[in-house]
N, C-alpha and C. Protein backbone atom coordinates (compact mmCIF):
# COMPACT_ATOMS: atom_id res chain seq x y z
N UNK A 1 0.84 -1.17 0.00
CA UNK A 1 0.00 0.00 0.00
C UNK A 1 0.89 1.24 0.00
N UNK A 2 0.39 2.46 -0.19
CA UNK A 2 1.21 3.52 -0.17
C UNK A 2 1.90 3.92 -1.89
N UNK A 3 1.64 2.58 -2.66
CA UNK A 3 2.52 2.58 -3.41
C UNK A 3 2.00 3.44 -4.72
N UNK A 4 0.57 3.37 -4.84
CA UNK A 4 -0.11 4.11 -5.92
C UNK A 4 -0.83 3.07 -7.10
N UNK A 5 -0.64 1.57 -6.24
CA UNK A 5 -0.30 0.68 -6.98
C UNK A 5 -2.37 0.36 -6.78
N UNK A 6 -2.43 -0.93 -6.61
CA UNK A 6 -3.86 -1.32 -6.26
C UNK A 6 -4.75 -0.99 -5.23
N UNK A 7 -6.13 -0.36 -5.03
CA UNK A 7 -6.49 0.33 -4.38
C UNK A 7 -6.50 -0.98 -2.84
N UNK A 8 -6.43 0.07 -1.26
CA UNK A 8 -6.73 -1.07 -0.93
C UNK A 8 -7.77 -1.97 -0.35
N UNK A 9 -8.95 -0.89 -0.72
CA UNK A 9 -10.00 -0.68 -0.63
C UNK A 9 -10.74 -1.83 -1.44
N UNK A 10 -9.90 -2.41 -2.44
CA UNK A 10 -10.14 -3.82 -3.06
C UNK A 10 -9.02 -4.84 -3.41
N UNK A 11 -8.38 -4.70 -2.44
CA UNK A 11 -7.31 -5.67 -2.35
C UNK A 11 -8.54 -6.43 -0.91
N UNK A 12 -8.95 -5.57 0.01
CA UNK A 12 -8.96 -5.96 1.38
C UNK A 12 -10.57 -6.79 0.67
N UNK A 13 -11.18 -5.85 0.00
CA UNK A 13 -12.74 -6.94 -0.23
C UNK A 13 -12.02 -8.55 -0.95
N UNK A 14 -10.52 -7.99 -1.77
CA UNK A 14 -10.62 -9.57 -2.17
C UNK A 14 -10.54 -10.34 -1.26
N UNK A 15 -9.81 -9.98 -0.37
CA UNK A 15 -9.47 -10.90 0.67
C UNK A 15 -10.84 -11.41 1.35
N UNK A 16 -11.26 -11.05 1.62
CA UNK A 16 -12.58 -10.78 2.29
C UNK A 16 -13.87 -12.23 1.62
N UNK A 17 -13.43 -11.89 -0.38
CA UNK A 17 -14.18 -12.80 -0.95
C UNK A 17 -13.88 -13.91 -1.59
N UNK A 18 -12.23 -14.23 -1.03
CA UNK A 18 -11.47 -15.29 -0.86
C UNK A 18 -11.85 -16.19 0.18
N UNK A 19 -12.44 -15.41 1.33
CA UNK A 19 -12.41 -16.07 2.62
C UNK A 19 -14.23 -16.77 2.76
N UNK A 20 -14.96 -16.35 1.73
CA UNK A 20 -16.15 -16.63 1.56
C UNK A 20 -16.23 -17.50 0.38
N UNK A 21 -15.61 -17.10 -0.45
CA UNK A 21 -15.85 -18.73 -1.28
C UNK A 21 -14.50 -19.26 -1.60
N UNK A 22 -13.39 -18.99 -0.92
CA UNK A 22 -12.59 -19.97 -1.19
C UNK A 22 -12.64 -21.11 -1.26
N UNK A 23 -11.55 -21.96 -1.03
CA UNK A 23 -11.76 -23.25 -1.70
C UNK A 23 -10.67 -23.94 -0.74
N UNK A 24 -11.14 -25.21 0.01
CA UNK A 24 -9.81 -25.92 1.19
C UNK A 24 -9.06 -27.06 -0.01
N UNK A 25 -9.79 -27.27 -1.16
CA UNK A 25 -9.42 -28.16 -1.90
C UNK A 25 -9.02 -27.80 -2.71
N UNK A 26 -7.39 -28.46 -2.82
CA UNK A 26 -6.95 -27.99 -4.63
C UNK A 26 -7.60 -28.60 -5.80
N UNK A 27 -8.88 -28.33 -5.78
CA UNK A 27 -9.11 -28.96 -7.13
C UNK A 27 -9.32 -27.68 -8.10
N UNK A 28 -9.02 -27.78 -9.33
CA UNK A 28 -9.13 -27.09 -10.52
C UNK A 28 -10.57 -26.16 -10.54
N UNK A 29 -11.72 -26.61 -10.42
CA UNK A 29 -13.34 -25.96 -10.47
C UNK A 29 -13.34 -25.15 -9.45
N UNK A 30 -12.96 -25.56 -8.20
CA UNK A 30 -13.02 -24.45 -7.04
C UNK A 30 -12.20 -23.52 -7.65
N UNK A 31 -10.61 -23.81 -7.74
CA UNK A 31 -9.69 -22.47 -7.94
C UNK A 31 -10.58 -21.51 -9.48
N UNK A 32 -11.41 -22.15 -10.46
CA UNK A 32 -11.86 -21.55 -11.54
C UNK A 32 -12.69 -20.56 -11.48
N UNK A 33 -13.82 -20.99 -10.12
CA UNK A 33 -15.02 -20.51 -9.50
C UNK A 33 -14.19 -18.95 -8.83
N UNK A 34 -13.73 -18.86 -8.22
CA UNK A 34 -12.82 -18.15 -7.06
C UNK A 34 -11.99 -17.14 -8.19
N UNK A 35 -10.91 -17.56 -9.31
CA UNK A 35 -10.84 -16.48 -10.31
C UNK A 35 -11.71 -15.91 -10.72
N UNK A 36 -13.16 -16.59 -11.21
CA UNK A 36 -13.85 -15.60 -11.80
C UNK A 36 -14.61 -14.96 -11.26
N UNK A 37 -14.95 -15.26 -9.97
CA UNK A 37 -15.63 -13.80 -8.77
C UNK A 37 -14.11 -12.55 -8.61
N UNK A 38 -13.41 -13.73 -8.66
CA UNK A 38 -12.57 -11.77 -8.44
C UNK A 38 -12.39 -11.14 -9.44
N UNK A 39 -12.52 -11.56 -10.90
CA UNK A 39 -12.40 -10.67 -12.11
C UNK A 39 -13.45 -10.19 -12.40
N UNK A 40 -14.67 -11.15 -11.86
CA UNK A 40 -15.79 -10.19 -11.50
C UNK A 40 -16.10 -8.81 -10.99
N UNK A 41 -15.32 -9.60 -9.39
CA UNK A 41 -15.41 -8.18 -8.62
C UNK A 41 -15.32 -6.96 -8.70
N UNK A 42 -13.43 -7.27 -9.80
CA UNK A 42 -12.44 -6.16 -9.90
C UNK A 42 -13.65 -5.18 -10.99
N UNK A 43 -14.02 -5.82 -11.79
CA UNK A 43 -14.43 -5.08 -13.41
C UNK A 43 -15.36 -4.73 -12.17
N UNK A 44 -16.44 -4.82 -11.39
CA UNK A 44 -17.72 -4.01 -11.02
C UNK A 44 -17.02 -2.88 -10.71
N UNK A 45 -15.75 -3.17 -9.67
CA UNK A 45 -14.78 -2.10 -8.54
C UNK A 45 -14.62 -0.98 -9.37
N UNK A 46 -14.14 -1.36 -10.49
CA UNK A 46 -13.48 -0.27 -11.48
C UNK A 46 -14.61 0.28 -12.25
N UNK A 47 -15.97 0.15 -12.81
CA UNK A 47 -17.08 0.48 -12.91
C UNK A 47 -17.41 1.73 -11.85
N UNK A 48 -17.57 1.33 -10.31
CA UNK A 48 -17.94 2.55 -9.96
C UNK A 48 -16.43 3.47 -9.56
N UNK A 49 -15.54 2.74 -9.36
CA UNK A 49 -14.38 3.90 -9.17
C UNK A 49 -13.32 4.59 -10.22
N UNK A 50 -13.55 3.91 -11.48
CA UNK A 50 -12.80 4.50 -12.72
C UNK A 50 -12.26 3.69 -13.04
N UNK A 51 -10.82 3.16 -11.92
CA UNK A 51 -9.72 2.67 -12.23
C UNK A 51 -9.68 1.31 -11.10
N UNK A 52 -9.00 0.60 -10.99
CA UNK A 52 -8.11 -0.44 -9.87
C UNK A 52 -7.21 0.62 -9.21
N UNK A 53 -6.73 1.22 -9.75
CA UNK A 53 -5.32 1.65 -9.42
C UNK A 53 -5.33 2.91 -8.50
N UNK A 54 -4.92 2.95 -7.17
CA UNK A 54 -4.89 4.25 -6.34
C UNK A 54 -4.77 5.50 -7.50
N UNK A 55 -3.45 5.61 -8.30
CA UNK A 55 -2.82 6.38 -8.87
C UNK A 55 -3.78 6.80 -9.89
N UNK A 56 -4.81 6.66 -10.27
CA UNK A 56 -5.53 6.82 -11.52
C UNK A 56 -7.08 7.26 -10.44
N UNK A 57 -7.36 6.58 -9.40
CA UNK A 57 -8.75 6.89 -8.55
C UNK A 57 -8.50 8.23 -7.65
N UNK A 58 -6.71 8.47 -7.55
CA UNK A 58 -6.74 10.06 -6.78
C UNK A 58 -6.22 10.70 -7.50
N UNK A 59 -5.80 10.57 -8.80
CA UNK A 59 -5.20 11.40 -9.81
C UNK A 59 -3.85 11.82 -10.14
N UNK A 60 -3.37 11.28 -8.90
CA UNK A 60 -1.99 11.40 -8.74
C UNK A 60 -0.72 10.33 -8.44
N UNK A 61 0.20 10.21 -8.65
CA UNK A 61 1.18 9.00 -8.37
C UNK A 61 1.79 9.58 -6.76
N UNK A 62 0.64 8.91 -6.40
CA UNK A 62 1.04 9.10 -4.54
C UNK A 62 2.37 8.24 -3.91
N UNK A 63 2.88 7.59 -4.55
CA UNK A 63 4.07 7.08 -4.30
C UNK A 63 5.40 7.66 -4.08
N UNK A 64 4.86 9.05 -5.07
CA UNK A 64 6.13 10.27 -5.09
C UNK A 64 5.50 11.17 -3.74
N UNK A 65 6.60 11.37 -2.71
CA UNK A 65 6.68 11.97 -1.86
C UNK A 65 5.75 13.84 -1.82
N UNK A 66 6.46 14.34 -2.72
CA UNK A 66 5.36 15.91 -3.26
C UNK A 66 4.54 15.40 -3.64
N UNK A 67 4.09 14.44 -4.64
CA UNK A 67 2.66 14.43 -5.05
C UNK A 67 1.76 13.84 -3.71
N UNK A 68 1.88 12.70 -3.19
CA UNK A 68 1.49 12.69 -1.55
C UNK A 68 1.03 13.22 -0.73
N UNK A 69 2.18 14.40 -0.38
CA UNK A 69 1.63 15.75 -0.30
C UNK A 69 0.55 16.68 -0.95
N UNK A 70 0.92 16.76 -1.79
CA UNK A 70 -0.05 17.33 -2.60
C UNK A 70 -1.39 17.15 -2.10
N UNK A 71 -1.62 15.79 -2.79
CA UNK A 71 -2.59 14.63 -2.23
C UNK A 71 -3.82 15.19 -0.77
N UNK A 72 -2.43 14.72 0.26
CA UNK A 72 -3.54 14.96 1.35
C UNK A 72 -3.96 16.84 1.39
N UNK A 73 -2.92 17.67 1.11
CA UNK A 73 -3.26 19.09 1.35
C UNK A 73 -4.58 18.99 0.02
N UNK A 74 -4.91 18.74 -0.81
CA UNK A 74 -5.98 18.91 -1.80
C UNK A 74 -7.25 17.83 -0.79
N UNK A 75 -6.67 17.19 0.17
CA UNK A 75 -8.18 16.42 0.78
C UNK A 75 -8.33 15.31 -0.43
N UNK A 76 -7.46 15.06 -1.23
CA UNK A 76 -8.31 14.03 -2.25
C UNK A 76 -8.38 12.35 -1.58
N UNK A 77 -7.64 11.99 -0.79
CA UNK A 77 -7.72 11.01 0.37
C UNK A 77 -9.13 10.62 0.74
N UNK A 78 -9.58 11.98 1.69
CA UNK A 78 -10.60 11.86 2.22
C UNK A 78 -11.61 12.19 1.33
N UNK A 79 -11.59 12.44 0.12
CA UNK A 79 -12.75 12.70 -0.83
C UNK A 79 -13.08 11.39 -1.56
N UNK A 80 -11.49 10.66 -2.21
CA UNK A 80 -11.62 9.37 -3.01
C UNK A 80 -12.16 8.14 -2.05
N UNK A 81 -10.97 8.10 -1.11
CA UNK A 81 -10.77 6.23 -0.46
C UNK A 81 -12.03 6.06 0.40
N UNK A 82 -13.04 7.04 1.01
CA UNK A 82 -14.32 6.35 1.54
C UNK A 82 -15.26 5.90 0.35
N UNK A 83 -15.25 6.74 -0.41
CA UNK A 83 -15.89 6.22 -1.88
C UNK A 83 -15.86 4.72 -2.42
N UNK A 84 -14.38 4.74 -2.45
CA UNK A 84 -13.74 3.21 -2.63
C UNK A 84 -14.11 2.28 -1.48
N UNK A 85 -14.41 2.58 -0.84
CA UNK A 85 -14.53 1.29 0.48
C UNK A 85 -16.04 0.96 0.42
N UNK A 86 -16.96 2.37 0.22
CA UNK A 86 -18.34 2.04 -0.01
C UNK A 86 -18.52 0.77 -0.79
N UNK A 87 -18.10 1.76 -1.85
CA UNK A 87 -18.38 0.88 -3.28
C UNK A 87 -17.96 -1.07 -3.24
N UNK A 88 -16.75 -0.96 -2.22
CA UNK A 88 -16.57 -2.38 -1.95
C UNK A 88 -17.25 -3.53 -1.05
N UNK A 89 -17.74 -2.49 -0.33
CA UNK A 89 -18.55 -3.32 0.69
C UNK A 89 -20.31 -3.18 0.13
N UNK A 90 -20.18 -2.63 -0.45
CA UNK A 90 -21.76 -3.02 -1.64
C UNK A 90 -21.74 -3.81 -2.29
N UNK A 91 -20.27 -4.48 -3.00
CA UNK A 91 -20.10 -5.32 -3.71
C UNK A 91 -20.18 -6.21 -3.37
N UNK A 92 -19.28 -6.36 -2.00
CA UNK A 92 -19.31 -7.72 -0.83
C UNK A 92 -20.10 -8.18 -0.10
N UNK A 93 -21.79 -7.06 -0.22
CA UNK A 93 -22.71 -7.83 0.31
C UNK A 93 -23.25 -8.21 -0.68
N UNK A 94 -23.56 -7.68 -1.90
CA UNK A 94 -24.47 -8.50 -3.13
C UNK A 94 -23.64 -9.92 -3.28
N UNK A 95 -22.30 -10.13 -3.62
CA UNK A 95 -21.82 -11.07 -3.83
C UNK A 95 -21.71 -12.38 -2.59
N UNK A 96 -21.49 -11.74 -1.36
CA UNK A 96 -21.85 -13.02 0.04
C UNK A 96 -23.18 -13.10 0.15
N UNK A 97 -23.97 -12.10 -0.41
CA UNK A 97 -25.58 -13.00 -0.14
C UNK A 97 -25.85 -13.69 -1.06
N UNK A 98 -25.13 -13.64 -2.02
CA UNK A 98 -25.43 -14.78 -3.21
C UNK A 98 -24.60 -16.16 -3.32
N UNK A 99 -23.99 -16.10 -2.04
CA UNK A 99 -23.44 -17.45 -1.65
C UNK A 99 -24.42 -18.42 -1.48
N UNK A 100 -25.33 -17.83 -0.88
CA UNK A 100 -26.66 -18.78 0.00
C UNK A 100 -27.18 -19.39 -1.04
C-alpha cells in the first residue's frame, strides 16, 4: 500500500471474498469458481471507481513523496478512499448473499 499501486479498498474486499468462497481443496473448479468472482469483482470495482489503481482513482502518483503531499493538502484522500470502500462493501454484500 502507499505505493499508488492497487487500491486497498479492493485488495482488502478480495481478501474478504477469498475467505467466503474460497476453496480448502486444490481442485481445478473451485480455484476456476474463485478467479472468476474476483475478475468479476475487480471489473464491477473499477465500474464505480474509474480505475483499480490508487494512482488513476486520486489522480496522482502518490508514491512520489510531493505528489502525496499534494494529495492529502488537496483532501483528495478523504474525498476518493471512503468512496472506494463504499463501493466495496456493496459489492461484498451483493456477492456473500449470493453465496446462499
Amino acid at each position: 500500500m502507499r505505493m499508488g499501486r492497487t487500491c486497498g479498498a479492493l485488495t482488502g474486499a478480495l481478501m474478504v471474498l477469498g475467505l467466503g468462497f474460497g476453496f480448502s481443496e486444490a481442485d481445478q473448479l473451485s480455484k476456476q469458481k474463485i478467479e472468476e468472482r474476483t475478475e468479476e469483482f475487480t471489473a464491477n470495482f473499477k465500474i464505480f471507481n474509474g480505475s483499480t489503481e490508487c494512482k488513476d482513482i486520486i489522480g496522482m502518483d502518490v508514491s512520489k513523496p510531493k505528489a502525496r503531499e499534494k494529495a492529502i493538502r488537496k483532501g483528495l484522500f478523504e474525498k476518493k478512499c471512503p468512496l472506494c470502500i463504499a463501493s466495496s462493501i456493496l459489492l461484498l454484500e451483493k456477492y456473500l448473499e449470493s453465496k446462499g
